[in-house]
Every structure is written in C-alpha cells, then in structure tokens.
N, C-alpha and C. Protein backbone atom coordinates (compact mmCIF):
# COMPACT_ATOMS: atom_id res chain seq x y z
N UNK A 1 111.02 37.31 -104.62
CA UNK A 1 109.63 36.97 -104.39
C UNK A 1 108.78 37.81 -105.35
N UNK A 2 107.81 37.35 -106.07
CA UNK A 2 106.74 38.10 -107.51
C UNK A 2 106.04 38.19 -106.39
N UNK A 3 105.18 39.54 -106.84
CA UNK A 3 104.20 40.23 -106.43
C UNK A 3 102.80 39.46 -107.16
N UNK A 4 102.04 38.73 -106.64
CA UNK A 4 100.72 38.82 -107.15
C UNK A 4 99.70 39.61 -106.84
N UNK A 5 98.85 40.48 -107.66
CA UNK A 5 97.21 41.02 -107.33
C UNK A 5 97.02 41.24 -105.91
N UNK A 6 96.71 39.40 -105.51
CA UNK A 6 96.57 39.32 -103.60
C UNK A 6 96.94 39.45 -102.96
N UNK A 7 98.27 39.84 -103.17
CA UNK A 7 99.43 40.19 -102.28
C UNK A 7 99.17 41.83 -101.80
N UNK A 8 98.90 42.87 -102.57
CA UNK A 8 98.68 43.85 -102.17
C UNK A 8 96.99 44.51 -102.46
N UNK A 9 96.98 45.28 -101.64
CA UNK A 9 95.51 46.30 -101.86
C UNK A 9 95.21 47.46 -101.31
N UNK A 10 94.78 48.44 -101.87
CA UNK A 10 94.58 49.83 -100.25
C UNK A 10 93.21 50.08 -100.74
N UNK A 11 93.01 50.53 -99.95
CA UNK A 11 91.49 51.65 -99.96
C UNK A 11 92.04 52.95 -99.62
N UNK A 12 90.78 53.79 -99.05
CA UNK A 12 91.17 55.38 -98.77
C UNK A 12 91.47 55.66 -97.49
N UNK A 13 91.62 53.97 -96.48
CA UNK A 13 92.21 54.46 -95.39
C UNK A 13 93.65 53.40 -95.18
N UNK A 14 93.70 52.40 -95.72
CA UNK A 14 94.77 51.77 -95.77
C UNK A 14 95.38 50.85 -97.13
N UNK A 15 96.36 50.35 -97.04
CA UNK A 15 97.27 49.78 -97.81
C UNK A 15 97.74 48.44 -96.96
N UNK A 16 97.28 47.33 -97.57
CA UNK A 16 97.87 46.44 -97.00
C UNK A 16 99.40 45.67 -97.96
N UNK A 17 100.53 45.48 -97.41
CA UNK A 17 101.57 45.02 -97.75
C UNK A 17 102.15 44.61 -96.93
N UNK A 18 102.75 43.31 -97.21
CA UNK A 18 103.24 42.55 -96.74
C UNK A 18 105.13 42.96 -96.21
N UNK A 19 105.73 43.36 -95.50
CA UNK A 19 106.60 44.08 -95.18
C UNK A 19 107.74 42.55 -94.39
N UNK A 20 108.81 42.51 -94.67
CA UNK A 20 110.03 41.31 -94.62
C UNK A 20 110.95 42.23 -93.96
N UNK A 21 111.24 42.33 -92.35
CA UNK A 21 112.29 42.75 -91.47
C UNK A 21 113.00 41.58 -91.23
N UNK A 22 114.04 41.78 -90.35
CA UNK A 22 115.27 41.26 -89.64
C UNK A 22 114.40 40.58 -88.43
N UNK A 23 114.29 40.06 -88.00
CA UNK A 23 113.68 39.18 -86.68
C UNK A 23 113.99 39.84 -85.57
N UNK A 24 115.24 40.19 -85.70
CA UNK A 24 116.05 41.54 -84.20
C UNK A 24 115.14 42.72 -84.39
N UNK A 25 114.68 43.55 -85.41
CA UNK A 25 114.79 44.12 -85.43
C UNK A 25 112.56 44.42 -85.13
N UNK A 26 112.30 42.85 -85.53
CA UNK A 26 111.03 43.18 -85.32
C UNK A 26 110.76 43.17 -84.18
N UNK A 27 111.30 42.45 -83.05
CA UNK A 27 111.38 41.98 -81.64
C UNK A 27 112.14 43.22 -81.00
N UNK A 28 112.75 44.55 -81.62
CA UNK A 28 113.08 45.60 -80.93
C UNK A 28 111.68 45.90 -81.11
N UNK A 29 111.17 46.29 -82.18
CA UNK A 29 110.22 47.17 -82.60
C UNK A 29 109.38 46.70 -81.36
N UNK A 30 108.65 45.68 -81.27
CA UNK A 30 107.59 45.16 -80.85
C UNK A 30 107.75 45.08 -79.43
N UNK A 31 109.14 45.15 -78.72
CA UNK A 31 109.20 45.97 -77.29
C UNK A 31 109.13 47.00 -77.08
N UNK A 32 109.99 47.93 -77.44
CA UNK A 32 109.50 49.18 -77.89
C UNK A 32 107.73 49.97 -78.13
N UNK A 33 107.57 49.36 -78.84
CA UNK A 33 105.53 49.57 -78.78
C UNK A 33 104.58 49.14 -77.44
N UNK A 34 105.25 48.15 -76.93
CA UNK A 34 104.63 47.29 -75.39
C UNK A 34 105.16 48.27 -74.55
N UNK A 35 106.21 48.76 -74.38
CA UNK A 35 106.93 49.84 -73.37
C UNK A 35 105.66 50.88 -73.27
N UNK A 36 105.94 51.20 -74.41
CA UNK A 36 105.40 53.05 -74.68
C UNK A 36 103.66 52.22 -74.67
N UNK A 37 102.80 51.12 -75.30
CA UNK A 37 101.83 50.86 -74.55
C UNK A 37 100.76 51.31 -76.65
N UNK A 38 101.91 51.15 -77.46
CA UNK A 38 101.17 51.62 -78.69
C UNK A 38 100.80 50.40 -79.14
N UNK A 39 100.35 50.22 -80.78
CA UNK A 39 100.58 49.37 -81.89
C UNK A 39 102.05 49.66 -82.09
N UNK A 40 102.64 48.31 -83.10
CA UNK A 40 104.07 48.59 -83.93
C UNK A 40 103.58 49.70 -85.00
N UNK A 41 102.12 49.57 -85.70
CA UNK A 41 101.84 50.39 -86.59
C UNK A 41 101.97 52.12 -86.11
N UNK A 42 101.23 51.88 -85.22
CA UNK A 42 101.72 53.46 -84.42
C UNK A 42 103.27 54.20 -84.18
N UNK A 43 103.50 52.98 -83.72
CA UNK A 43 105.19 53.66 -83.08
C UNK A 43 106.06 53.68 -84.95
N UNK A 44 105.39 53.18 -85.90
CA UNK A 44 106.19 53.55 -86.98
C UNK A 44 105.64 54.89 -87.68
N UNK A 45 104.44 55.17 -87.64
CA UNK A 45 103.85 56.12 -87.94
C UNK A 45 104.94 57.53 -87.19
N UNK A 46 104.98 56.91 -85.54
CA UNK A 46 105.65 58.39 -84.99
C UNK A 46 107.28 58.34 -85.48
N UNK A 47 107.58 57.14 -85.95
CA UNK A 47 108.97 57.36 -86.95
C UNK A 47 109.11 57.91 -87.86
N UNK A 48 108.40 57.09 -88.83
CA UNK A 48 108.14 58.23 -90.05
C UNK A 48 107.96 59.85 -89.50
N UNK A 49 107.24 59.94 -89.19
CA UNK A 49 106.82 61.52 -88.93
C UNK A 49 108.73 62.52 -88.19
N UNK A 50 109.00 62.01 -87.61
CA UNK A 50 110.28 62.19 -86.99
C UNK A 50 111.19 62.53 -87.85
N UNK A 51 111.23 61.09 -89.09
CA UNK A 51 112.39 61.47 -89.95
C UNK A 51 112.08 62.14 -91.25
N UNK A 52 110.38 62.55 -91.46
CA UNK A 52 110.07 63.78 -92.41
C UNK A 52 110.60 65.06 -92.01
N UNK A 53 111.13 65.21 -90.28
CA UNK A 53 111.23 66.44 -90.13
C UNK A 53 112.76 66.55 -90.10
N UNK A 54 113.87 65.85 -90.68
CA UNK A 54 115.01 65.80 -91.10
C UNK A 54 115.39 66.29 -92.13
N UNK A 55 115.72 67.11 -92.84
CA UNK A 55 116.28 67.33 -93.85
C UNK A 55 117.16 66.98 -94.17
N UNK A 56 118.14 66.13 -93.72
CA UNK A 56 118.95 65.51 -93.96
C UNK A 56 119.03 63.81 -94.41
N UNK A 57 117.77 63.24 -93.28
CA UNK A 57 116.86 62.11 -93.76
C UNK A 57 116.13 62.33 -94.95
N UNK A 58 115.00 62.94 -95.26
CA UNK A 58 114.88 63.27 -96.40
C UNK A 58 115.16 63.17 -97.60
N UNK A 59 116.39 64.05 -97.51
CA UNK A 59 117.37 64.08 -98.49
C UNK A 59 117.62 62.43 -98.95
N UNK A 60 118.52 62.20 -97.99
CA UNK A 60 118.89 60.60 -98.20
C UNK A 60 117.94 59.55 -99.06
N UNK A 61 116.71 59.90 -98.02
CA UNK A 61 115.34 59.02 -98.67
C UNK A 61 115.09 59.06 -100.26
N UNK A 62 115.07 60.77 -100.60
CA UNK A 62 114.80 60.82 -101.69
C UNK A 62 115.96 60.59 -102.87
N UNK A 63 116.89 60.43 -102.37
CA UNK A 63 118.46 59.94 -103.17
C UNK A 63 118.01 58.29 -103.20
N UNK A 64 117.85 57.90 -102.80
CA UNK A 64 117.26 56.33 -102.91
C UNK A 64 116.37 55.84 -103.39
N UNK A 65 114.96 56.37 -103.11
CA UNK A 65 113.49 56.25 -103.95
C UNK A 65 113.58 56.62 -105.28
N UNK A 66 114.44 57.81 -105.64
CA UNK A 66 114.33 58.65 -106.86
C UNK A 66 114.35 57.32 -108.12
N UNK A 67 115.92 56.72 -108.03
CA UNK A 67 115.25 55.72 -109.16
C UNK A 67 114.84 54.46 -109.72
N UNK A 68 114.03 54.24 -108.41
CA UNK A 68 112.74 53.18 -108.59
C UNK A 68 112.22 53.89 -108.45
N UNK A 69 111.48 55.21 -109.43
CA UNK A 69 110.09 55.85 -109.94
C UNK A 69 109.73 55.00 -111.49
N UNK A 70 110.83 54.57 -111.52
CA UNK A 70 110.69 53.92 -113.16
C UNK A 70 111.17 52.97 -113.29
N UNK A 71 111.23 52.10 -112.07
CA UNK A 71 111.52 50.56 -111.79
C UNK A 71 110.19 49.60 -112.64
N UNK A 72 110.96 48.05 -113.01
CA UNK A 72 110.36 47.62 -113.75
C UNK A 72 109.34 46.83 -112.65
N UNK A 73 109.60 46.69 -111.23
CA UNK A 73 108.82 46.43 -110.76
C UNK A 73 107.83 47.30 -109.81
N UNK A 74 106.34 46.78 -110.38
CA UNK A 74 105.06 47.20 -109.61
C UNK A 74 105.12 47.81 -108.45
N UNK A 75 105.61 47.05 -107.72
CA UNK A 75 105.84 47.22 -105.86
C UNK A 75 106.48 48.61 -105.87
N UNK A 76 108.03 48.21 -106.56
CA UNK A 76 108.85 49.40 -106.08
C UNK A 76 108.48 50.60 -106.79
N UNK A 77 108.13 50.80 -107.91
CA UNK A 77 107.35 51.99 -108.67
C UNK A 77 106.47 52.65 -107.49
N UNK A 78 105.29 52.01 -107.38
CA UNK A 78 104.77 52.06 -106.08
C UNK A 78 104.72 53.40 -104.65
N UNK A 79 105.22 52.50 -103.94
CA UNK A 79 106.54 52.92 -103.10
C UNK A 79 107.61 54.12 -103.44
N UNK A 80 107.81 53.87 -104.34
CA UNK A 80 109.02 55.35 -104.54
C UNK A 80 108.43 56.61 -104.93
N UNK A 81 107.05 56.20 -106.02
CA UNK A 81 106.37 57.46 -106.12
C UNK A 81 105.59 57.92 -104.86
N UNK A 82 104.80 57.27 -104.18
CA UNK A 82 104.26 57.90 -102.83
C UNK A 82 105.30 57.97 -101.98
N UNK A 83 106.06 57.79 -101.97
CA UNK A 83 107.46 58.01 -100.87
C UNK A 83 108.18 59.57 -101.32
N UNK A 84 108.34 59.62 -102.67
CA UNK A 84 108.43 61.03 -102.63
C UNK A 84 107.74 61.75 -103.18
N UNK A 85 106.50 61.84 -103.56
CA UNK A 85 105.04 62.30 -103.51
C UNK A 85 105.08 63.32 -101.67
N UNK A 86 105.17 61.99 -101.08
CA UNK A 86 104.76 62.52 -99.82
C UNK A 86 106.05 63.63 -99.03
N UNK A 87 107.13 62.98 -99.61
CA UNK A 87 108.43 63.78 -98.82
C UNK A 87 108.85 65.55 -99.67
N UNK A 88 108.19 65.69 -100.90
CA UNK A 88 108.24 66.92 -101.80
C UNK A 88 107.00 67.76 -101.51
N UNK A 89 105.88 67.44 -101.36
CA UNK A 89 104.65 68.00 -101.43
C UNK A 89 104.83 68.60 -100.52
N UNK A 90 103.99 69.98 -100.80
CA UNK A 90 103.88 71.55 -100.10
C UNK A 90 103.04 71.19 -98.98
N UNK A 91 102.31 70.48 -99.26
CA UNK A 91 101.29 70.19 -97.56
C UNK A 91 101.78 69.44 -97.09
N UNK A 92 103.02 68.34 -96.86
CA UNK A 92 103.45 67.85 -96.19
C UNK A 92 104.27 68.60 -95.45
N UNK A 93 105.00 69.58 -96.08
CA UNK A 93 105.95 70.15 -95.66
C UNK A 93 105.24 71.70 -94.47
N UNK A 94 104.02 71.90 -95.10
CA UNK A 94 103.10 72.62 -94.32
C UNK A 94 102.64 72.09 -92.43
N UNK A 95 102.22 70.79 -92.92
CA UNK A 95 102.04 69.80 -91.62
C UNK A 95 102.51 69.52 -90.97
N UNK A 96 104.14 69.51 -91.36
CA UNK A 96 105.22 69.48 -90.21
C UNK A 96 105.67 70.51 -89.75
N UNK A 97 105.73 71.88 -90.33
CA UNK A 97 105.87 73.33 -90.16
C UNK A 97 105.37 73.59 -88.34
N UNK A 98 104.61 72.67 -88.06
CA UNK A 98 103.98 72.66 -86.31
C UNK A 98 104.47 73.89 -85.57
C-alpha cells in the first residue's frame, strides 16, 4: 500500500496514521479497553510505557527499528527515527526512572 500526503499528518499534539492489525487482535484490544473502562488509544499508551521500562524490550525494539532509519520508505524512516529517538533519549529514560 503507497503512502500519499493524506494519508498521514501530526501537529504538536497528535499524529494521525492509519495503523493495519489482525482483527483478533483488535477485538482483544478493544475488550480489554471496555473492561478496564479506557480508549484503545489509552490502553496502548499504558503499553508502550510498560515495554519502555524493559530493557530487554527495548533492546529488541531498537534491533528492529535501527535499519529502517534509512529506509527508502517515508512511513518507515518515520517511525524508526521517533521510535528510537524516543527509546535512547536521556529524558525518556529520566521519566521512567519513577
């Protein structure tokens, strides 16, 4: 699937992208969020945050992102630089320090 322009956009509080799961896996998600009484956006937010505090996740993440930093596509360039932008940086690592 090509990425057009309209397809993506952020401002300084969000990023909109269009995101392609497993159908199982959106229909876990989306019980899961009704249980606990969140958004899906929320209950991924408290995922993410969970598996920043892995070092072992981490790790993994950044073994994977590392090389689509210089992918020929837009999207994944993207994505891999704020993915480990966010998983290297000293204030991230400060913020989870809790």
């Amino acid at each position: 699937m090509s990425e057009t322009p309209d397809d993506v956009w952020e401002s300084d509080d969000c990023v909109r992208r269009m995101v392609v799961i497993p159908i199982e896996l959106a229909e876990r998600l989306a019980a899961e969020a009704e249980r606990r009484r969140v958004s899906v956006s929320d209950l991924l937010i408290e995922y993410a945050d969970e598996g920043k505090r892995s070092d072992r996740l981490r790790a993994r993440v950044l073994d994977t992102v590392t090389p689509c930093i210089d992918s020929d596509s837009r999207g994944a360039r993207w994505v891999a630089r704020g993915v480990s932008r966010e998983l290297v940086s000293t204030q991230a690592r400060k913020s989870l320090a809790l």
